[in-house]
C-alpha atoms as a PDB file:
ATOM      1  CA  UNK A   1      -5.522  87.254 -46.099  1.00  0.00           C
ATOM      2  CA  UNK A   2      -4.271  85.872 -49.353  1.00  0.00           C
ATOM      3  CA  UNK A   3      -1.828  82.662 -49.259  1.00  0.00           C
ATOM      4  CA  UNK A   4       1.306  82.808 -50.406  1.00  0.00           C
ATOM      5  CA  UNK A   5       2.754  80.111 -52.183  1.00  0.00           C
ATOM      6  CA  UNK A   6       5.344  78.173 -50.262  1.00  0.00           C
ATOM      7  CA  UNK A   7       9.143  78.387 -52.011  1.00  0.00           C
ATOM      8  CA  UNK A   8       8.077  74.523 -53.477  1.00  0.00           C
ATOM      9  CA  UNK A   9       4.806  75.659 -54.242  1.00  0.00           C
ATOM     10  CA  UNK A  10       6.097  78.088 -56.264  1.00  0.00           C
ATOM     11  CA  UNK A  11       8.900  76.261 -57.722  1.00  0.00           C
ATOM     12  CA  UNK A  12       6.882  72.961 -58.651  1.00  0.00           C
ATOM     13  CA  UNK A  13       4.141  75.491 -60.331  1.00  0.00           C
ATOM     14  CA  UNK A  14       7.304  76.843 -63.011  1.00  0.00           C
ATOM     15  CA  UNK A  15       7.371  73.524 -63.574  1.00  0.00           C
ATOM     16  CA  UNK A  16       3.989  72.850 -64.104  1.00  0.00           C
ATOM     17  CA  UNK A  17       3.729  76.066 -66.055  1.00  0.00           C
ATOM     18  CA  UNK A  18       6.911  75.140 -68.177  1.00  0.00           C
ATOM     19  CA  UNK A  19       5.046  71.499 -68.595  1.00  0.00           C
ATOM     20  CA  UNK A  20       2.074  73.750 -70.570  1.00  0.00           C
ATOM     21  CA  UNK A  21       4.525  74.376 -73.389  1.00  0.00           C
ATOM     22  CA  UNK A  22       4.536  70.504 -74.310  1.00  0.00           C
ATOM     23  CA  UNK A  23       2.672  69.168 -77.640  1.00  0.00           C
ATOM     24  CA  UNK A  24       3.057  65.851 -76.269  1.00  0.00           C
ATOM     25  CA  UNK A  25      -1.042  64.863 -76.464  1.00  0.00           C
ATOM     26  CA  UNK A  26      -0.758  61.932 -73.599  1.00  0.00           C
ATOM     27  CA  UNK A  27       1.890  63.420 -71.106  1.00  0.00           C
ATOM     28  CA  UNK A  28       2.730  66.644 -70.642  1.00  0.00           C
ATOM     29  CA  UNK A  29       6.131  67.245 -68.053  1.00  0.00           C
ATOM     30  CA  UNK A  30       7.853  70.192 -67.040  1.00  0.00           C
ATOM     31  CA  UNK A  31      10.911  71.016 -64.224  1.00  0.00           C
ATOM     32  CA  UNK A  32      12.753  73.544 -62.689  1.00  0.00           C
ATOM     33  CA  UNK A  33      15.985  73.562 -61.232  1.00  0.00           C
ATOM     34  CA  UNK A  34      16.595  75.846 -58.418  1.00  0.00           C
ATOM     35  CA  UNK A  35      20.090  76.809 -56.592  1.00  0.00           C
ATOM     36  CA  UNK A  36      20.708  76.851 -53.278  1.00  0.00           C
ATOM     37  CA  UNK A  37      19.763  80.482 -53.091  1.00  0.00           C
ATOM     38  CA  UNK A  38      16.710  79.900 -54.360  1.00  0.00           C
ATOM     39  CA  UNK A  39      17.340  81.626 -57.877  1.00  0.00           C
ATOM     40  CA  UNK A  40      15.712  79.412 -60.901  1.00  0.00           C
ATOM     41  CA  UNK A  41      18.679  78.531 -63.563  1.00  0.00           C
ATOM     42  CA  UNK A  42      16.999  75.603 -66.098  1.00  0.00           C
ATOM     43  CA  UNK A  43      13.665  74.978 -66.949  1.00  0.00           C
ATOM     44  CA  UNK A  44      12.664  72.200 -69.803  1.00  0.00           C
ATOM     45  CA  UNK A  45       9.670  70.337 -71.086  1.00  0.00           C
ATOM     46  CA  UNK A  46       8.993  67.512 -72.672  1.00  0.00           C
ATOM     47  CA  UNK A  47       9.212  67.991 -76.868  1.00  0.00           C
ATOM     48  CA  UNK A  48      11.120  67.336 -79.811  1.00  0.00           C
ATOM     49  CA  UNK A  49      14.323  68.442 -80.339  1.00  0.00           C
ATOM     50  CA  UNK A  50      15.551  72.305 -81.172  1.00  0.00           C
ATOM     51  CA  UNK A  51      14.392  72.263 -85.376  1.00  0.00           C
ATOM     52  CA  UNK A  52      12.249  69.212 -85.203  1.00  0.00           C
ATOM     53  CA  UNK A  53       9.245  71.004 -83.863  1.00  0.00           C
ATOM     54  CA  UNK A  54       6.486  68.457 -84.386  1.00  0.00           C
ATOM     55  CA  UNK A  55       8.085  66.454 -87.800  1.00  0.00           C
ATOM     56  CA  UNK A  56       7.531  63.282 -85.688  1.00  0.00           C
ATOM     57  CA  UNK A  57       4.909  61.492 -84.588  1.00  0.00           C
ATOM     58  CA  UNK A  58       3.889  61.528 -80.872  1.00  0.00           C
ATOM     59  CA  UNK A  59       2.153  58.603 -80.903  1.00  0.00           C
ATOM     60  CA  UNK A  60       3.064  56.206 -77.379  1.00  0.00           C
ATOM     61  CA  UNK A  61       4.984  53.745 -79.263  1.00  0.00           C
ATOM     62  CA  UNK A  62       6.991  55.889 -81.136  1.00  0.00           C
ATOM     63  CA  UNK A  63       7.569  59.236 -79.637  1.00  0.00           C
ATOM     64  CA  UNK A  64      10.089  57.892 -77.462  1.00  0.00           C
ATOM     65  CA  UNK A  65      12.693  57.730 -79.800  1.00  0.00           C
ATOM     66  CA  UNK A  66      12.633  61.418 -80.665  1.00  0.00           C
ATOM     67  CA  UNK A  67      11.351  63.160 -77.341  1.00  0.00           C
ATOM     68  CA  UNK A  68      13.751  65.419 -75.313  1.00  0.00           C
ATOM     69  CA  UNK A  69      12.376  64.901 -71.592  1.00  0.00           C
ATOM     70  CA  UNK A  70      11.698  67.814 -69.194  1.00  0.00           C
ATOM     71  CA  UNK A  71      14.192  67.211 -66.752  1.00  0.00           C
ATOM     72  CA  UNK A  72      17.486  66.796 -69.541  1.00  0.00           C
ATOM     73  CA  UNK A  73      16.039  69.891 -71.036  1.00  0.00           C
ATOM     74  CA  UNK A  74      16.030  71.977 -67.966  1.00  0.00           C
ATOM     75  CA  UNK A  75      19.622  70.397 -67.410  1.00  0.00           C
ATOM     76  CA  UNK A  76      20.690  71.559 -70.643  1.00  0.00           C
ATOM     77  CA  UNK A  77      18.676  75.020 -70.757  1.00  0.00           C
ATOM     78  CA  UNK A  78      20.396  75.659 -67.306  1.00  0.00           C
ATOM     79  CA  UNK A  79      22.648  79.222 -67.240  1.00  0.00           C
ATOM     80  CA  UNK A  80      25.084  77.761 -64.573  1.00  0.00           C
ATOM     81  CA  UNK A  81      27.252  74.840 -62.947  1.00  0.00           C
ATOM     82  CA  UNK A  82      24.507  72.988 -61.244  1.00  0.00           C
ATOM     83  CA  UNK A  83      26.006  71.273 -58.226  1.00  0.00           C
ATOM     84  CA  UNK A  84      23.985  71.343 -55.390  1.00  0.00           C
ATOM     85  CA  UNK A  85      21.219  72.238 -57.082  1.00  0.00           C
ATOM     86  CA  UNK A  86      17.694  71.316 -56.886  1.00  0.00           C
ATOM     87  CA  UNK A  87      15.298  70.090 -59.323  1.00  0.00           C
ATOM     88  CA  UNK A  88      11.383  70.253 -59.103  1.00  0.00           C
ATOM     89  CA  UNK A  89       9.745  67.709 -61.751  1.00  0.00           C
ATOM     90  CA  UNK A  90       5.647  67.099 -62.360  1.00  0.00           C
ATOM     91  CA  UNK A  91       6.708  63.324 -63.349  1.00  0.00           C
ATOM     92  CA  UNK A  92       9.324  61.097 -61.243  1.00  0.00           C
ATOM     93  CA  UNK A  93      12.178  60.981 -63.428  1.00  0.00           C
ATOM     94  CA  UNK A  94      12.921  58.347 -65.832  1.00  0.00           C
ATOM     95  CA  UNK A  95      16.418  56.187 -65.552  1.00  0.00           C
ATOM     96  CA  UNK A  96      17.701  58.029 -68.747  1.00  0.00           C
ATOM     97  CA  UNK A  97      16.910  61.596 -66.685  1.00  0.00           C
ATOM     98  CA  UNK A  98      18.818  59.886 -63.525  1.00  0.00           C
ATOM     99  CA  UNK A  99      21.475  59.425 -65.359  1.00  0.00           C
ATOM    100  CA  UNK A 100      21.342  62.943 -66.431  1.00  0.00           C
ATOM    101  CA  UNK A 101      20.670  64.543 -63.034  1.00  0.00           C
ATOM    102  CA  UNK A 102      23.630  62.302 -61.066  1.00  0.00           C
ATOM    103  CA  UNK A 103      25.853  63.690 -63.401  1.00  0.00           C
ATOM    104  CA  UNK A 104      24.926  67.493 -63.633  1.00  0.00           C
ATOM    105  CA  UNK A 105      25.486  67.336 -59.561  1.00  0.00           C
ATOM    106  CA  UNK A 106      21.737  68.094 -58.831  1.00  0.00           C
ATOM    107  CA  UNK A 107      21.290  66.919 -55.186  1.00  0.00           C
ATOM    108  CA  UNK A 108      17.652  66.830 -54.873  1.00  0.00           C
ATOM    109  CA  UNK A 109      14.700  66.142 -57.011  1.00  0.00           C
ATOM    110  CA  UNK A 110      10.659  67.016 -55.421  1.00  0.00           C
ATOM    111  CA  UNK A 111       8.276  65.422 -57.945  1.00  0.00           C
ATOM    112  CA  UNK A 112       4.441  65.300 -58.235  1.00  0.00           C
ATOM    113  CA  UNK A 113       3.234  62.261 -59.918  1.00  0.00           C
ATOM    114  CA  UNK A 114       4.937  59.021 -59.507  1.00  0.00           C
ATOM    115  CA  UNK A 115       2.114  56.905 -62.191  1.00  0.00           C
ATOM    116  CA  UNK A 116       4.983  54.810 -63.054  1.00  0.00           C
ATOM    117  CA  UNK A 117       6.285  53.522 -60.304  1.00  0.00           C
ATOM    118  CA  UNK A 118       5.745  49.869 -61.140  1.00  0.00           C
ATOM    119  CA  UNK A 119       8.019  50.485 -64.660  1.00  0.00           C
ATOM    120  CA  UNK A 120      11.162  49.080 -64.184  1.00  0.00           C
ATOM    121  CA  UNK A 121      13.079  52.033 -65.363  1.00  0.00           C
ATOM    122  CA  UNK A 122      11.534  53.901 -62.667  1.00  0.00           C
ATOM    123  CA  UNK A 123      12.607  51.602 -60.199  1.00  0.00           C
ATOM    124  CA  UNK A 124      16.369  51.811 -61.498  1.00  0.00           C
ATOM    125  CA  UNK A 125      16.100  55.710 -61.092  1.00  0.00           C
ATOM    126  CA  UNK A 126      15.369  55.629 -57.856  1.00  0.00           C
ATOM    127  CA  UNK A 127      17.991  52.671 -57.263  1.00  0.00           C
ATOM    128  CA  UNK A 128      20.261  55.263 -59.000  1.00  0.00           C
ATOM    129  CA  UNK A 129      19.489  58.317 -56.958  1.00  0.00           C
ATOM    130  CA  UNK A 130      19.672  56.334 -53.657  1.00  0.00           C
ATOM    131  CA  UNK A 131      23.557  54.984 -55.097  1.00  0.00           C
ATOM    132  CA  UNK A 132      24.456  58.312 -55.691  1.00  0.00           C
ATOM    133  CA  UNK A 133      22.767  59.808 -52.768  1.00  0.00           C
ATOM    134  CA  UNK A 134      20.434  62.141 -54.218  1.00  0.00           C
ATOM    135  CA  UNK A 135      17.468  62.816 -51.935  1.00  0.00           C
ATOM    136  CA  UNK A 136      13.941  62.622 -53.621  1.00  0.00           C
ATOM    137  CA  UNK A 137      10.268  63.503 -52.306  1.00  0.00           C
ATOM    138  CA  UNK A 138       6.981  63.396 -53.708  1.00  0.00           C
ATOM    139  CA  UNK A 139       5.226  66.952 -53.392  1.00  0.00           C
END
């Protein structure tokens, strides 16, 4: 019998899928934000603003000043209000995208990779989803 993907199966590979759209050459990140009834309303990746398409450099030192991540994308890609909503990310948030999610109303975030979680502003998202009680889990 063939296995079906499990609901967070499927909805972490959209977001690994939507991650595939990235030119970033070092880190590629993608999410998905699901409602409670399981209907997909945002998905983002990681790139340069809408009419910037690739005019900067993505070199480690300097793309950070002109990337959009995956997570405020999907936030501001999403077609509806997005309390209680759920978002499934291939890279633990960063403090900026904490920010982002608390205030959207986003409830829960499942991630994959958590390769920073030494970085500081790692450690102040997750300070700033347990504040704001936000549940997270690694997939």
């Amino acid at each position: 019998m063939k296995k079906i993907l499990s609901w967070d199966e499927y909805f972490m590979e959209l977001a690994r899928v939507s991650a595939m759209r990235s030119k970033d050459p070092h880190t590629q990140v993608g999410a998905c934000i699901i409602d409670s009834e399981k209907h997909v309303v945002g998905l983002g990746y990681n790139g340069q603003p809408k009419g910037l398409d690739n005019k900067f450099s993505w070199d480690k030192n300097e793309k950070h000043y002109y990337v959009v991540h995956a997570e405020l994308n999907a936030i501001l890609n999403s077609i509806k209000n997005l309390d209680g909503c759920t978002i499934y990310c291939t890279l633990f948030p960063c403090a900026e995208c904490a920010k982002a999610i608390a205030q959207s109303g986003i409830i829960k975030v499942i991630y994959l990779s958590d390769k920073d979680k030494d970085k500081e502003y790692n450690k102040a998202a997750k300070k700033i989803f347990t504040e704001c009680g936000i549940e997270y889990e690694q997939m």
